[in-house]
PDB file of N, CA and C in Angstrom:
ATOM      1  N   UNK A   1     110.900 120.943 105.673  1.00  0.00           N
ATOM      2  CA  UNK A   1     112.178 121.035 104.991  1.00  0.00           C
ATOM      3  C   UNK A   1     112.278 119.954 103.905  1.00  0.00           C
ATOM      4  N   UNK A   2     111.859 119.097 103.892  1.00  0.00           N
ATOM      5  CA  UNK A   2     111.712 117.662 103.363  1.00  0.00           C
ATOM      6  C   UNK A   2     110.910 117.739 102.007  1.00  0.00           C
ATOM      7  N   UNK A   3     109.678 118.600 102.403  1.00  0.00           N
ATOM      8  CA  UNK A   3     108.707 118.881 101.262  1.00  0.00           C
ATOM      9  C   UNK A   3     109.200 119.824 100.231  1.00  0.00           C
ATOM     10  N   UNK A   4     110.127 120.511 100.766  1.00  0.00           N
ATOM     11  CA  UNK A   4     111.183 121.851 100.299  1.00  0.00           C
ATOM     12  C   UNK A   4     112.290 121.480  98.984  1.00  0.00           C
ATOM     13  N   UNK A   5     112.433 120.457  99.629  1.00  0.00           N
ATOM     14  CA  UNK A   5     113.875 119.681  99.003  1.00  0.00           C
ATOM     15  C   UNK A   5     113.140 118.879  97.629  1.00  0.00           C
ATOM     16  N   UNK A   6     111.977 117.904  98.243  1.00  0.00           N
ATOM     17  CA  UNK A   6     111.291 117.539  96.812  1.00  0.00           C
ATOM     18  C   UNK A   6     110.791 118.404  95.511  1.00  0.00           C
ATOM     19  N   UNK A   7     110.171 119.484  96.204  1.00  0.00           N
ATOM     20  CA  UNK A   7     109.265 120.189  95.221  1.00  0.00           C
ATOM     21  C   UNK A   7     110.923 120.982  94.517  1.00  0.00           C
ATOM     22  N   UNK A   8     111.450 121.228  95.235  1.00  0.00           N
ATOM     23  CA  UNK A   8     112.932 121.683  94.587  1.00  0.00           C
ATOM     24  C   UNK A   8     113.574 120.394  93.712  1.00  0.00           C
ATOM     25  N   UNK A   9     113.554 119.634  93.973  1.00  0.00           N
ATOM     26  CA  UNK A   9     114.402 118.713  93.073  1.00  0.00           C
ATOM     27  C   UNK A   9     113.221 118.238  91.905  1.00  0.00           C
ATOM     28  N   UNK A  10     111.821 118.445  92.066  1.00  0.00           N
ATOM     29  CA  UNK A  10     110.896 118.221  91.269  1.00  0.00           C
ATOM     30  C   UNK A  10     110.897 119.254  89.988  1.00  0.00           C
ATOM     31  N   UNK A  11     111.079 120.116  90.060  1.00  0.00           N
ATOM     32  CA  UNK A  11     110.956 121.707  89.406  1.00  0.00           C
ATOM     33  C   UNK A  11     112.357 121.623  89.376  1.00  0.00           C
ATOM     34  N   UNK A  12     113.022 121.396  89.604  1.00  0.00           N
ATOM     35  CA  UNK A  12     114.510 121.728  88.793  1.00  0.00           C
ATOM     36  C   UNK A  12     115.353 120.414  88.120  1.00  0.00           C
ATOM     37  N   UNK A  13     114.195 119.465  88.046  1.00  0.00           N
ATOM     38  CA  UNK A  13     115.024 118.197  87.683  1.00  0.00           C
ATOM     39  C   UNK A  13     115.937 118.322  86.444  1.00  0.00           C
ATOM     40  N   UNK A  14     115.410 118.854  85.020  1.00  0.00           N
ATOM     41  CA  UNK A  14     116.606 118.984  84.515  1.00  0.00           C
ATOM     42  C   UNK A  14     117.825 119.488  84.343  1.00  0.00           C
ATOM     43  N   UNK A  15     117.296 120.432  85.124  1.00  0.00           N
ATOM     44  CA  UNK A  15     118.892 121.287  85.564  1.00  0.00           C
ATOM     45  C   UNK A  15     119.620 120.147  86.199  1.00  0.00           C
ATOM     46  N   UNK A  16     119.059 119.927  87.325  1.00  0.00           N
ATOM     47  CA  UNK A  16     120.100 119.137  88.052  1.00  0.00           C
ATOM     48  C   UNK A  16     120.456 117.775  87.177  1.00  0.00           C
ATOM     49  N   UNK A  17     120.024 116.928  86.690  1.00  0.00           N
ATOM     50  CA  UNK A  17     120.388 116.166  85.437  1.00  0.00           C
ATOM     51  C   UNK A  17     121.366 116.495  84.835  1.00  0.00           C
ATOM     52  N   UNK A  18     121.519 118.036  84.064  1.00  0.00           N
ATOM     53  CA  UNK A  18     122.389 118.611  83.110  1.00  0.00           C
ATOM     54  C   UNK A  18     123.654 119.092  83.907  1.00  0.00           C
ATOM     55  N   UNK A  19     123.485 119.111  85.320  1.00  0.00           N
ATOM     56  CA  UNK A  19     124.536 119.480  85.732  1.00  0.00           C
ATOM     57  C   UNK A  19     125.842 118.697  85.985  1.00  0.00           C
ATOM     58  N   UNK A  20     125.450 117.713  86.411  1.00  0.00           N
ATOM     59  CA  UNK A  20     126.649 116.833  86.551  1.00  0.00           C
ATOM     60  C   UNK A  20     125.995 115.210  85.446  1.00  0.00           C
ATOM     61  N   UNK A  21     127.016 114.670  84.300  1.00  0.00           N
ATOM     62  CA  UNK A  21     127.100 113.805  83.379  1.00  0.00           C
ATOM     63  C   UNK A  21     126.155 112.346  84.383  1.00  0.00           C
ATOM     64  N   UNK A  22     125.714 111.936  83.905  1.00  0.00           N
ATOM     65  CA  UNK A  22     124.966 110.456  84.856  1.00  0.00           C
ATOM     66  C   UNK A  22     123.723 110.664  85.285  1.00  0.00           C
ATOM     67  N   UNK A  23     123.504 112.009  85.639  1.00  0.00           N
ATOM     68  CA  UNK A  23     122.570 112.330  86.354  1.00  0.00           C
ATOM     69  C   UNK A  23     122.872 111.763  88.335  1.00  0.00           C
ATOM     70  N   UNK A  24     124.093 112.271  88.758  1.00  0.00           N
ATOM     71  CA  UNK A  24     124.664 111.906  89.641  1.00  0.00           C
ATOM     72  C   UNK A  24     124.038 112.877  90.226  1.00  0.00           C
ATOM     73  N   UNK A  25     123.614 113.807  90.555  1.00  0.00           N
ATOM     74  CA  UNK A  25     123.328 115.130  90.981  1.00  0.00           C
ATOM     75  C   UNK A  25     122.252 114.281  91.753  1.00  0.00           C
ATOM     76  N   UNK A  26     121.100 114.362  90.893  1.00  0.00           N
ATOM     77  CA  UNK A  26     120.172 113.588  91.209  1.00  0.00           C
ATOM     78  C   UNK A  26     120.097 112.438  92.329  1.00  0.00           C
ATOM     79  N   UNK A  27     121.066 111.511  92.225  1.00  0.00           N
ATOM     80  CA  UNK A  27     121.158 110.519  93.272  1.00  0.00           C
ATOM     81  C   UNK A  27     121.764 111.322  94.697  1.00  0.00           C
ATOM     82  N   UNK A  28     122.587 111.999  94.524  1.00  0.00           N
ATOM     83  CA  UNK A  28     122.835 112.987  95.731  1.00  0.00           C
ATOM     84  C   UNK A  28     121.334 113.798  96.172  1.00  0.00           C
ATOM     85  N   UNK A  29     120.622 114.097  95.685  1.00  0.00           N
ATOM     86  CA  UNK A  29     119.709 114.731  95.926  1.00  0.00           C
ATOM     87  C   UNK A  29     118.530 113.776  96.690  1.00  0.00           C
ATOM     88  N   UNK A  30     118.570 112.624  96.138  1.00  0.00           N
ATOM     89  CA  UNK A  30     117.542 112.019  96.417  1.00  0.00           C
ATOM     90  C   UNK A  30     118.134 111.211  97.995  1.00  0.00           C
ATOM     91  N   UNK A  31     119.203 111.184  98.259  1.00  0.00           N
ATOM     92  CA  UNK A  31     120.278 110.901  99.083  1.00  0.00           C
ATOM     93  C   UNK A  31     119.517 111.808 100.477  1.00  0.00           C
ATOM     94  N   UNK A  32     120.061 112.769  99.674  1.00  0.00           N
ATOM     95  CA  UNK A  32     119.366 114.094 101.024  1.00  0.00           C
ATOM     96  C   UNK A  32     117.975 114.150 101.334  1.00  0.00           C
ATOM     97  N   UNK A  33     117.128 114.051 100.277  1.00  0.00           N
ATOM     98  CA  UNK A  33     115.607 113.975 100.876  1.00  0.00           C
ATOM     99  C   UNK A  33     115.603 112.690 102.029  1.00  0.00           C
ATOM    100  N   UNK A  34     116.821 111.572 101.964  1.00  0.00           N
ATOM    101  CA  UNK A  34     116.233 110.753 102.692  1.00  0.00           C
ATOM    102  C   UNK A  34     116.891 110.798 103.844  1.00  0.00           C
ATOM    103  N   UNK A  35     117.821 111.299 104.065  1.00  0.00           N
ATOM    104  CA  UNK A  35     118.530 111.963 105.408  1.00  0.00           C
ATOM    105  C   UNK A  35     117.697 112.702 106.002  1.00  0.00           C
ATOM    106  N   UNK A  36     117.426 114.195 105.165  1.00  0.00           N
ATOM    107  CA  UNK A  36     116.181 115.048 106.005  1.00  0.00           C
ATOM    108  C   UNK A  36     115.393 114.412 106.707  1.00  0.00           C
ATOM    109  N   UNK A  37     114.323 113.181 105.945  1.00  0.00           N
ATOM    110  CA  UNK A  37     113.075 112.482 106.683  1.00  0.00           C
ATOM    111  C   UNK A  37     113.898 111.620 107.404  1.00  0.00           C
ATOM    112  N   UNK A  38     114.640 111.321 107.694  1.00  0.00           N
ATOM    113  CA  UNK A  38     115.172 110.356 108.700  1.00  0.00           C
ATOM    114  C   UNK A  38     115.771 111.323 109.859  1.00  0.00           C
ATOM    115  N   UNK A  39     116.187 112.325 109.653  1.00  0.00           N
ATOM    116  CA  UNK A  39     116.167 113.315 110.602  1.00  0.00           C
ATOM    117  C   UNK A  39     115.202 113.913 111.503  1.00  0.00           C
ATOM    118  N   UNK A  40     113.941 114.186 110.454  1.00  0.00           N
ATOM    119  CA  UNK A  40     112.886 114.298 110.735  1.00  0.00           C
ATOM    120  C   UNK A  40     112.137 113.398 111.887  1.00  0.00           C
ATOM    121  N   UNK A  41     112.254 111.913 111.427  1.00  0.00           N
ATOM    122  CA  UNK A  41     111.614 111.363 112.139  1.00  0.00           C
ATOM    123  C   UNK A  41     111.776 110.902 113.561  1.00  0.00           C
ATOM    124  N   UNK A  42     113.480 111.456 113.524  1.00  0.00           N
ATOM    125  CA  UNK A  42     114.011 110.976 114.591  1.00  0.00           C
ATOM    126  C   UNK A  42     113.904 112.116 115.897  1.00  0.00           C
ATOM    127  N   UNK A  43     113.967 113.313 115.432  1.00  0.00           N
ATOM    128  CA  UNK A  43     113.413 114.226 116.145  1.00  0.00           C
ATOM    129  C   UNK A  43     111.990 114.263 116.625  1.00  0.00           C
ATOM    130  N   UNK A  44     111.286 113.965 116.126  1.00  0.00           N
ATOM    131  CA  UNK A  44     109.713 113.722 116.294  1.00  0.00           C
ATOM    132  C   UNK A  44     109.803 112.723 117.325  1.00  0.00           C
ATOM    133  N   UNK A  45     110.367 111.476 117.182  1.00  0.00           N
ATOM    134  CA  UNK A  45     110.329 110.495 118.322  1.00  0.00           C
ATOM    135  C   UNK A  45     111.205 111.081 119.688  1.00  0.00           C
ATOM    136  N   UNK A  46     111.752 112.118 119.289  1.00  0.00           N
ATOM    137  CA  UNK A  46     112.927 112.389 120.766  1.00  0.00           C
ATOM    138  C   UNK A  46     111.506 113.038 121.400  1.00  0.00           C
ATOM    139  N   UNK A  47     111.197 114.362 120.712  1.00  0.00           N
ATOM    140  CA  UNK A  47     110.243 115.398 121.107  1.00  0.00           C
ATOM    141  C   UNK A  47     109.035 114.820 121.887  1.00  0.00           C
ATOM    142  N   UNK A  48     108.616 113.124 121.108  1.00  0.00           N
ATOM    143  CA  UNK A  48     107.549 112.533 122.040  1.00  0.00           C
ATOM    144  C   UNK A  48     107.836 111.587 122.838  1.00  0.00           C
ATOM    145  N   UNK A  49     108.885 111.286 123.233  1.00  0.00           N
ATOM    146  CA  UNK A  49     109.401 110.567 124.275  1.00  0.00           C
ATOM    147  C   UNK A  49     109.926 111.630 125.341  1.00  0.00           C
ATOM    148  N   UNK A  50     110.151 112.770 125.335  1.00  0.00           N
ATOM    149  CA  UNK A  50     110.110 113.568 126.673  1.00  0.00           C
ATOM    150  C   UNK A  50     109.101 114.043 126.672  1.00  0.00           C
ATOM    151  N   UNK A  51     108.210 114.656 125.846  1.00  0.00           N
ATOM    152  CA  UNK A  51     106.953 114.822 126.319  1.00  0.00           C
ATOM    153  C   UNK A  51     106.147 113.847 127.129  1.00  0.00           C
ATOM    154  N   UNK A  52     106.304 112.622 126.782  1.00  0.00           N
ATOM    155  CA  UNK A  52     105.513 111.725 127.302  1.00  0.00           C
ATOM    156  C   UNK A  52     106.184 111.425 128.926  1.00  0.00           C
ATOM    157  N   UNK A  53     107.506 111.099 128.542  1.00  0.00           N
ATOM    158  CA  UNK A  53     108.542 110.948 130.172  1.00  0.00           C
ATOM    159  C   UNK A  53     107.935 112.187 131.054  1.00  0.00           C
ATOM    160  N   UNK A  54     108.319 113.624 130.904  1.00  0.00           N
ATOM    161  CA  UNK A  54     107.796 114.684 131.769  1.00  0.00           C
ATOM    162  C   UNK A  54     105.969 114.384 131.979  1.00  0.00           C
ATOM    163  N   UNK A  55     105.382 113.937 131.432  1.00  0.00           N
ATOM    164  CA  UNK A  55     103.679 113.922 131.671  1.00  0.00           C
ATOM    165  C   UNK A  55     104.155 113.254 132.646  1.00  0.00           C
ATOM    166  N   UNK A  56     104.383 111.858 132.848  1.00  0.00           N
ATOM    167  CA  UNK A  56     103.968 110.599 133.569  1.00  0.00           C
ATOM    168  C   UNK A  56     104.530 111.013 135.236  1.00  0.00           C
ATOM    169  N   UNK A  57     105.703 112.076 135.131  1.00  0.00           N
ATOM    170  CA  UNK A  57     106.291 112.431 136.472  1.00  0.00           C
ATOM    171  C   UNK A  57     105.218 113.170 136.923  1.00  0.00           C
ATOM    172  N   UNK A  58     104.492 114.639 136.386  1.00  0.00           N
ATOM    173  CA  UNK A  58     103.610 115.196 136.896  1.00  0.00           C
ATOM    174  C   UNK A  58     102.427 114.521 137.373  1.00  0.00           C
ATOM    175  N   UNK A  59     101.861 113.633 136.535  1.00  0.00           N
ATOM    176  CA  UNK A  59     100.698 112.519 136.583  1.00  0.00           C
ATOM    177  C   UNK A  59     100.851 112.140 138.505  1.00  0.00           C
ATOM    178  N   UNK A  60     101.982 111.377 138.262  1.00  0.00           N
ATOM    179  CA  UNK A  60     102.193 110.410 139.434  1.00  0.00           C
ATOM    180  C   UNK A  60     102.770 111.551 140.662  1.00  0.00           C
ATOM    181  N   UNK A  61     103.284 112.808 140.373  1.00  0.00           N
ATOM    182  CA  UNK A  61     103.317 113.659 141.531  1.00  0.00           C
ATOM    183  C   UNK A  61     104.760 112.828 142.337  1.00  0.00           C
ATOM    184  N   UNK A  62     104.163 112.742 143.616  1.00  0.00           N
ATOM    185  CA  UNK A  62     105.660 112.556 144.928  1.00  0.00           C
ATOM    186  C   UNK A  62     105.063 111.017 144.857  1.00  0.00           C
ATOM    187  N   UNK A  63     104.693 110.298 144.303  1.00  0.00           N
ATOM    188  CA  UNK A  63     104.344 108.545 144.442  1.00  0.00           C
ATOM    189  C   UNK A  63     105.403 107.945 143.831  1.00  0.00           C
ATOM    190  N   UNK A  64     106.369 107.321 143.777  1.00  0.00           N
ATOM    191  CA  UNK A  64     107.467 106.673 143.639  1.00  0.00           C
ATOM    192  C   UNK A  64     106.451 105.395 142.924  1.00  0.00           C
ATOM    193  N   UNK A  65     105.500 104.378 143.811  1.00  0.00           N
ATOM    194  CA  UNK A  65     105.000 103.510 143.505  1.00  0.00           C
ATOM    195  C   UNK A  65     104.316 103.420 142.473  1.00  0.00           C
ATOM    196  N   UNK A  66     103.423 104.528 142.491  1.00  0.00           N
ATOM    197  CA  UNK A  66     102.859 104.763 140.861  1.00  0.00           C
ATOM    198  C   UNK A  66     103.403 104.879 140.046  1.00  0.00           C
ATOM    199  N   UNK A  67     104.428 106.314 140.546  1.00  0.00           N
ATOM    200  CA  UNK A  67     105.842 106.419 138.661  1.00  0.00           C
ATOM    201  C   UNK A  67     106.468 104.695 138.559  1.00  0.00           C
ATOM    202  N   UNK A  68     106.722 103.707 139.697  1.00  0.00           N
ATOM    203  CA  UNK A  68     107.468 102.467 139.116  1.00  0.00           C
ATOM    204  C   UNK A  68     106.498 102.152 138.412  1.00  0.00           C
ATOM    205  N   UNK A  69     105.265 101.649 138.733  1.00  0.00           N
ATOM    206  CA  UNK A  69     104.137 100.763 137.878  1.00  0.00           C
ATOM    207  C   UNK A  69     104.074 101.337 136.615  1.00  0.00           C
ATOM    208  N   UNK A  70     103.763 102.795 136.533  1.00  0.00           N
ATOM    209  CA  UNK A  70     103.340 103.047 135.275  1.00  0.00           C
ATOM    210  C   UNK A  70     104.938 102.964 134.297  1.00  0.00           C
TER     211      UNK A  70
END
């Protein structure tokens, strides 16, 4: 989505320039590419922190002692 938003704001830069006086458009835009990747990244870390939490329960099975250590 991220790569979506650049190559879009890349290929339409002067439009968006011409659209609003300042080139304010632009700073909104560049605003959002950095929300997306911060969205992005934050999902990625949820997705591998339960992946990793659910492994370590199966790993260690009915051992209480092992799931504490590890």
């Amino acid at each position: 989505m991220c790569a979506g938003v650049i190559f879009t704001v890349i290929t339409m830069k002067s439009r968006i320039e011409a659209t609003w006086e300042g080139g304010s458009l632009l700073y909104v835009c560049y605003a959002g590419i950095i929300l997306v990747a911060i969205v992005s990244t934050l999902a990625s870390m949820a997705t591998s922190i339960a992946v990793q939490k659910d492994w370590i329960v199966v790993i260690c099975g009915r051992d209480k002692q092992l799931l504490a250590s590890m």
